[in-house]
C-alpha atoms as a PDB file:
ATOM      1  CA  UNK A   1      38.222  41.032 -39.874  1.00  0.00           C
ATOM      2  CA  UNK A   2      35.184  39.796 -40.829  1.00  0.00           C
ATOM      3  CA  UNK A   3      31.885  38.214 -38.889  1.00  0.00           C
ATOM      4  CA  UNK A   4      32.583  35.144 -40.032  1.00  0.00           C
ATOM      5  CA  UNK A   5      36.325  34.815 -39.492  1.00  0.00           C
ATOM      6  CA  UNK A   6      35.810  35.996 -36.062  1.00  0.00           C
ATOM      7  CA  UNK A   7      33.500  33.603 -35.530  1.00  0.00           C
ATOM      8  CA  UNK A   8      35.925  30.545 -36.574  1.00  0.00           C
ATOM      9  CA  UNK A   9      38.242  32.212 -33.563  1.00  0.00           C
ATOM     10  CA  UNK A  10      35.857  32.341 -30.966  1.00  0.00           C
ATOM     11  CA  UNK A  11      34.325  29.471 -31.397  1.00  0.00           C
ATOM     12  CA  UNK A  12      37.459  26.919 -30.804  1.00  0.00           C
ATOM     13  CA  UNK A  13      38.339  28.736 -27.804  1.00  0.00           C
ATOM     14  CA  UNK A  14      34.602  28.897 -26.531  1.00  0.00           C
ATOM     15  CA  UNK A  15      34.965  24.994 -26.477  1.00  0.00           C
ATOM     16  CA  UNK A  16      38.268  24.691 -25.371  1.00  0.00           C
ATOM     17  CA  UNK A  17      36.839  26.412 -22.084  1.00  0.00           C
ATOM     18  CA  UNK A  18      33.645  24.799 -22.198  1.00  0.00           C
ATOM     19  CA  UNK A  19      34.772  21.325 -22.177  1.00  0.00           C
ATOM     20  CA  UNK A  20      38.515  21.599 -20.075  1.00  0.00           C
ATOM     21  CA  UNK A  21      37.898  20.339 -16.969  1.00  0.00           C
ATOM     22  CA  UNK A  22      39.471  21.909 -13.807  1.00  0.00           C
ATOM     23  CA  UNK A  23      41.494  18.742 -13.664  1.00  0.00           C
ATOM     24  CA  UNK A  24      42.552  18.818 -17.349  1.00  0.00           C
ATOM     25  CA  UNK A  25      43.880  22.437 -16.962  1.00  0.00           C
ATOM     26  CA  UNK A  26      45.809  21.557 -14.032  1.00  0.00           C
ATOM     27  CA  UNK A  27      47.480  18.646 -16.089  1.00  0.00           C
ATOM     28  CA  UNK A  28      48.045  21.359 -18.985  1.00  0.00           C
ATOM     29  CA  UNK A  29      49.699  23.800 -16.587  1.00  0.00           C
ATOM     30  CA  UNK A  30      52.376  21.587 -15.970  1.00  0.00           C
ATOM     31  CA  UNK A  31      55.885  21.428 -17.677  1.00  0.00           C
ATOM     32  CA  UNK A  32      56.607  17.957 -19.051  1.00  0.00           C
ATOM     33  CA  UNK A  33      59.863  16.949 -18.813  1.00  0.00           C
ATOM     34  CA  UNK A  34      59.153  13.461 -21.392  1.00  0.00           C
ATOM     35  CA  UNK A  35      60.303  10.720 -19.327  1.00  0.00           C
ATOM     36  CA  UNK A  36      57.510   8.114 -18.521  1.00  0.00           C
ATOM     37  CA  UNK A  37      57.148   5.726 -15.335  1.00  0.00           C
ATOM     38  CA  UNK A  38      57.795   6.248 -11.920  1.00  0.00           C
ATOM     39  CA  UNK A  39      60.782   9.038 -12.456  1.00  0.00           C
ATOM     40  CA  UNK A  40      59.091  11.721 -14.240  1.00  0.00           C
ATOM     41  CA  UNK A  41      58.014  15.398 -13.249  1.00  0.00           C
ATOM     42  CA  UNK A  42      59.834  15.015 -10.083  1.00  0.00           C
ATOM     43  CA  UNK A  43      58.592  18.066  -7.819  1.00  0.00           C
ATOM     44  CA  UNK A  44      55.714  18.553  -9.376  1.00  0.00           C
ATOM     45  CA  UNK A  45      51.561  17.602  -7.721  1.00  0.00           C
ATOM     46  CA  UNK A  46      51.770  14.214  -8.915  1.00  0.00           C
ATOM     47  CA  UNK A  47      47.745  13.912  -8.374  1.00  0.00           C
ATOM     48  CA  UNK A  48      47.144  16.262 -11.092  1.00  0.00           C
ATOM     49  CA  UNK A  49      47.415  13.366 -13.626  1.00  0.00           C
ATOM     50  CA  UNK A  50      47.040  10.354 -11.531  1.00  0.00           C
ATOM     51  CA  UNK A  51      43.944  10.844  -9.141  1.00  0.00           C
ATOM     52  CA  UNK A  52      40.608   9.220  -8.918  1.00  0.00           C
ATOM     53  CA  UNK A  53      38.802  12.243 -10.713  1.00  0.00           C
ATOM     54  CA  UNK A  54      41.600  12.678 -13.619  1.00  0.00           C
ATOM     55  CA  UNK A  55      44.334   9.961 -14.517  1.00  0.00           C
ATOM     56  CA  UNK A  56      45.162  10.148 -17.626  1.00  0.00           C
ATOM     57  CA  UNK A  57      47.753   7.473 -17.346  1.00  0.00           C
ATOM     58  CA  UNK A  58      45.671   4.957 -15.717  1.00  0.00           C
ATOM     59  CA  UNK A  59      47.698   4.826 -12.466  1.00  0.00           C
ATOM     60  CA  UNK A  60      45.767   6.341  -9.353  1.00  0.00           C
ATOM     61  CA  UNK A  61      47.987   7.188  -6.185  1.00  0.00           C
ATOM     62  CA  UNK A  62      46.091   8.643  -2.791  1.00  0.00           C
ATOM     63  CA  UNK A  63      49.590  10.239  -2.164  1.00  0.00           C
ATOM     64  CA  UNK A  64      52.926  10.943  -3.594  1.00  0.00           C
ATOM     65  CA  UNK A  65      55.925  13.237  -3.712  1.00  0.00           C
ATOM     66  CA  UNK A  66      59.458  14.277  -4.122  1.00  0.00           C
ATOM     67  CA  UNK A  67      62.145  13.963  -1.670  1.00  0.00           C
ATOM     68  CA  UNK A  68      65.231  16.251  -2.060  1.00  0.00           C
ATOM     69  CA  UNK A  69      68.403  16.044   0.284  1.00  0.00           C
ATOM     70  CA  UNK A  70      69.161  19.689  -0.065  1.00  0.00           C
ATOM     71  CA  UNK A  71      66.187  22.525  -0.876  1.00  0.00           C
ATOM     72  CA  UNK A  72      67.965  23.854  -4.027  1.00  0.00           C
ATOM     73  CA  UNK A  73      69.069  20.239  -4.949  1.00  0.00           C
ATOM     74  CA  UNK A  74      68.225  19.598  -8.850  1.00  0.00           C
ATOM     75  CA  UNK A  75      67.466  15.641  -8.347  1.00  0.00           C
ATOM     76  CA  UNK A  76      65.919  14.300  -5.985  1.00  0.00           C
ATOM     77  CA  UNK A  77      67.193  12.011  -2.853  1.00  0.00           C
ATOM     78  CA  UNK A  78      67.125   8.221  -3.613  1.00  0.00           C
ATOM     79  CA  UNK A  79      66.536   5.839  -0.834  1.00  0.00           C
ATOM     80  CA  UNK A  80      64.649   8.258   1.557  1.00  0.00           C
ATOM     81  CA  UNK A  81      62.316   6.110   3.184  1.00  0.00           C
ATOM     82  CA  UNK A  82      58.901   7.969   3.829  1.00  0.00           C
ATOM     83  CA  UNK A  83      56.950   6.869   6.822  1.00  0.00           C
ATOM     84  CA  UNK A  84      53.384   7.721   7.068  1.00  0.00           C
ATOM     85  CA  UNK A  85      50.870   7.102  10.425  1.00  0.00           C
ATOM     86  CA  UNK A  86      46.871   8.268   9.500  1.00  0.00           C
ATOM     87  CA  UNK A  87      44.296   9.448  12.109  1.00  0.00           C
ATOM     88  CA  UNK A  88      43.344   5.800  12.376  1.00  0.00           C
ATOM     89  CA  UNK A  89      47.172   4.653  13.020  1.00  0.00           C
ATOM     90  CA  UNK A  90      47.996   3.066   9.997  1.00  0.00           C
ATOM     91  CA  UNK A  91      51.099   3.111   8.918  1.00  0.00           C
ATOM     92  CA  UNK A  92      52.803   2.576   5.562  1.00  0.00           C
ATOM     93  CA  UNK A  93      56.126   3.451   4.507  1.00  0.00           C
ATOM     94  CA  UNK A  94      57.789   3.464   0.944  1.00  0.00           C
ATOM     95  CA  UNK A  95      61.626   4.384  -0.672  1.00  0.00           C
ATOM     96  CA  UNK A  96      62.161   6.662  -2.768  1.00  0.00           C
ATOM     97  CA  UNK A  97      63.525   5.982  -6.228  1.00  0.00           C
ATOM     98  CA  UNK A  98      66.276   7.205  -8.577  1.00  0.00           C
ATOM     99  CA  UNK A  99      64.569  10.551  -8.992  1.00  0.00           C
ATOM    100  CA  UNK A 100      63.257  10.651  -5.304  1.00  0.00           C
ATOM    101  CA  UNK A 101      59.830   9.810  -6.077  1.00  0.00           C
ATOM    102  CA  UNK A 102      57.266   8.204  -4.076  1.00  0.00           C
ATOM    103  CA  UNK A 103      53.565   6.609  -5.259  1.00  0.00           C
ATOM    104  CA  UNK A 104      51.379   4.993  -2.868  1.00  0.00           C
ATOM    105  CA  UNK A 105      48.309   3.336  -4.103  1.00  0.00           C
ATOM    106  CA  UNK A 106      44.648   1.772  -2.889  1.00  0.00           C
ATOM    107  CA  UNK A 107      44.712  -2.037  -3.524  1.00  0.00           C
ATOM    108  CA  UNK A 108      45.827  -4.970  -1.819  1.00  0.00           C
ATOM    109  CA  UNK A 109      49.126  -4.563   0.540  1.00  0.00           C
ATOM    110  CA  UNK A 110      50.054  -4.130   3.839  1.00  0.00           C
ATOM    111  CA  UNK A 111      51.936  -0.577   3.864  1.00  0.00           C
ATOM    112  CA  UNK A 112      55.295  -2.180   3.156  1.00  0.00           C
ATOM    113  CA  UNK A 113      57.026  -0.749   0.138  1.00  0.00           C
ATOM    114  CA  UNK A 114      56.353  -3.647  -2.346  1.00  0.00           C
ATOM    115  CA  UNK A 115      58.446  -2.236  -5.307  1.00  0.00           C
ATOM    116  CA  UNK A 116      61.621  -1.795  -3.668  1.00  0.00           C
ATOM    117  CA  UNK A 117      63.563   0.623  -6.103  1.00  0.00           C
ATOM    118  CA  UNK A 118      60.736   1.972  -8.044  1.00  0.00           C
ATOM    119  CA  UNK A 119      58.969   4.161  -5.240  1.00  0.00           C
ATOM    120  CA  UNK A 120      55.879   2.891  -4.889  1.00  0.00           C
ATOM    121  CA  UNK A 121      54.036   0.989  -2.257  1.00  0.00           C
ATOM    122  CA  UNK A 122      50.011  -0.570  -1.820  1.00  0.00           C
ATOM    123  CA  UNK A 123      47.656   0.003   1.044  1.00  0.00           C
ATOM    124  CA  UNK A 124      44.567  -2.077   1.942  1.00  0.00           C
ATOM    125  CA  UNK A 125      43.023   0.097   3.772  1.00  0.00           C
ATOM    126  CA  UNK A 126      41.545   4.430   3.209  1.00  0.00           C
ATOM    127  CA  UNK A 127      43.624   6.725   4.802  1.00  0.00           C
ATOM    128  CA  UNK A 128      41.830   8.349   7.499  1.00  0.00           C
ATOM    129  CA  UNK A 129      43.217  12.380   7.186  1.00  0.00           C
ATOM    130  CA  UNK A 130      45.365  13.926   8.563  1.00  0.00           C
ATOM    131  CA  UNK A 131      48.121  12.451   8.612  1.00  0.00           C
ATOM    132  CA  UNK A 132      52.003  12.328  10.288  1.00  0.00           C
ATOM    133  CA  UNK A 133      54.644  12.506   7.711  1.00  0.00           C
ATOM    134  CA  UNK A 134      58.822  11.697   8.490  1.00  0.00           C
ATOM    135  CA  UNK A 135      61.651  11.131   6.129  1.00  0.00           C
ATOM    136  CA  UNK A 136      64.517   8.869   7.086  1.00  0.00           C
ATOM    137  CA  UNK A 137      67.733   8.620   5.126  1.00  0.00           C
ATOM    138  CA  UNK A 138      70.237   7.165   6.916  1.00  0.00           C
ATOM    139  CA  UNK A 139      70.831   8.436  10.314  1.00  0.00           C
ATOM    140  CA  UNK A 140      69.033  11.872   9.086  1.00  0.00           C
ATOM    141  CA  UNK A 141      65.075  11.880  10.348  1.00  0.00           C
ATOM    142  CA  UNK A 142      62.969  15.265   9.285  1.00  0.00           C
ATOM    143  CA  UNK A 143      59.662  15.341  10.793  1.00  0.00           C
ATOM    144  CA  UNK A 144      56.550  17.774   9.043  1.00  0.00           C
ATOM    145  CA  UNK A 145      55.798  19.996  11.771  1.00  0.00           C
ATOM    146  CA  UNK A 146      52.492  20.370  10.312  1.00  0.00           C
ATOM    147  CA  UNK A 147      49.930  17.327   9.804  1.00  0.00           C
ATOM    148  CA  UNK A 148      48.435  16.946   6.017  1.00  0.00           C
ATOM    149  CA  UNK A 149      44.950  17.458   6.197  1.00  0.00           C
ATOM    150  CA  UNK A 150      43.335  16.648   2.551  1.00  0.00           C
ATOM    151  CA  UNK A 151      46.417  16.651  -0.150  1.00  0.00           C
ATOM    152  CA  UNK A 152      47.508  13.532  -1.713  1.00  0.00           C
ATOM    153  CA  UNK A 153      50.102  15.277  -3.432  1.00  0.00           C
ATOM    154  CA  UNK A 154      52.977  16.748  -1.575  1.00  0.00           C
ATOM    155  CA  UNK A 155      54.213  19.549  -4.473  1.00  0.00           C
ATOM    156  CA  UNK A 156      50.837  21.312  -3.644  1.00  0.00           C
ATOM    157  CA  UNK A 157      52.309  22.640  -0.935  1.00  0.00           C
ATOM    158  CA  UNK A 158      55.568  22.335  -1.217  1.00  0.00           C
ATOM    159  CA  UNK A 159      56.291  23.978  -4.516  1.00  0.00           C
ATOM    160  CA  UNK A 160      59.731  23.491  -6.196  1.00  0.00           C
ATOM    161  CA  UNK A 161      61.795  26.932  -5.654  1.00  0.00           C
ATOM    162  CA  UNK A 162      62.138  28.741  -2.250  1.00  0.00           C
ATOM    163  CA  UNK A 163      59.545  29.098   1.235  1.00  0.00           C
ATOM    164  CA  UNK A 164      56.631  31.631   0.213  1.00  0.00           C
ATOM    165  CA  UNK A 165      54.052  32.962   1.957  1.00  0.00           C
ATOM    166  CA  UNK A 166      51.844  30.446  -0.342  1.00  0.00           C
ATOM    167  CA  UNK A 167      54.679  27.439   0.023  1.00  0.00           C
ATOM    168  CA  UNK A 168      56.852  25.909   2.361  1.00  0.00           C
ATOM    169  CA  UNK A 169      59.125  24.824  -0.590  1.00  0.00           C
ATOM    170  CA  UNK A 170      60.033  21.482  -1.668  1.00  0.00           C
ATOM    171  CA  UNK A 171      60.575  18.595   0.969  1.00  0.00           C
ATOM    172  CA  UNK A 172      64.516  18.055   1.741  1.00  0.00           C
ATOM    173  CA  UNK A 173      66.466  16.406   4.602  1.00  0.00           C
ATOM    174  CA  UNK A 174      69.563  18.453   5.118  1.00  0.00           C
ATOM    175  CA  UNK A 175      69.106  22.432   6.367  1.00  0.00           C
ATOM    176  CA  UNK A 176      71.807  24.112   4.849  1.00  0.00           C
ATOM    177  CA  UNK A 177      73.234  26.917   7.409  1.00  0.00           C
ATOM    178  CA  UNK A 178      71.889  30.545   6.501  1.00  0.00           C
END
């Protein structure tokens, strides 16, 4: 190989670390599945692509997730409503849609999900962090033990597959007997 040819190597690779922000290689790390709207890459940290520092999609969410009814379940739960109280005692809940997604969004609305069907829901006011999380479906409530502290996006920490020391899997309703 020559100087020159190594050279036309190096170079596209220097830049492609030079200029990929963290954000950008945490949207290229993901698996995408080629559905668009408010039912794709269920599971998945939804605020890589659609935070305040890196939406490439134009739509910013301060928190969102992925409901399941069962941990190994392949689609998630429709209809789960997710009820959220902040430091401050705000409160906002939203419904999950088809694929058990939820979006909730800075902008004018009271909390209330506002897009009945489609998972997503408004708040007028900042969360104040950390915050009390509980999914209802039905007569089925599951609180988080554990408060969220900084995360907008659930799939962080709860990573599609099974509990790890760096997981506690994905967020699910019904606790299958061992």
């Amino acid at each position: 190989m020559t100087r020159s040819s190594s050279l036309l190597i190096v170079v596209p690779l220097l830049g492609a670390c030079l200029w990929t922000t963290p954000e950008q290689a945490a949207e290229d790390a993901l698996p995408y599945d080629g559905r668009e709207g408010p039912t794709h890459m269920p599971g998945y940290p939804c605020l890589a692509c659609h935070s305040e520092e890196h939406s490439p999609g134009d739509e910013v969410f301060v928190l969102a997730g992925t409901v399941y009814e069962r941990a190994g379940d392949a689609w998630g739960l429709q209809g789960a409503e997710v009820r959220v109280t902040d430091e401050a005692g705000h409160e906002l809940s939203v419904v999950t849609n088809e694929a058990g997604n939820f979006m909730v969004r800075d902008g004018d609305g009271d909390g209330e999900d506002d897009e009945r069907g489609r998972g997503e829901t408004r708040i007028g006011f900042k969360l104040d962090w950390p915050l009390r999380v509980e999914v209802r479906h039905g007569e089925r409530v599951r609180h988080m033990r554990s408060r969220i502290h900084r995360e907008g996006s659930c799939a962080t920490c709860h990573v599609l597959g099974a509990p790890s020391a760096t997981s506690a899997g994905p967020i699910f309703l019904v606790e299958d007997p061992p």
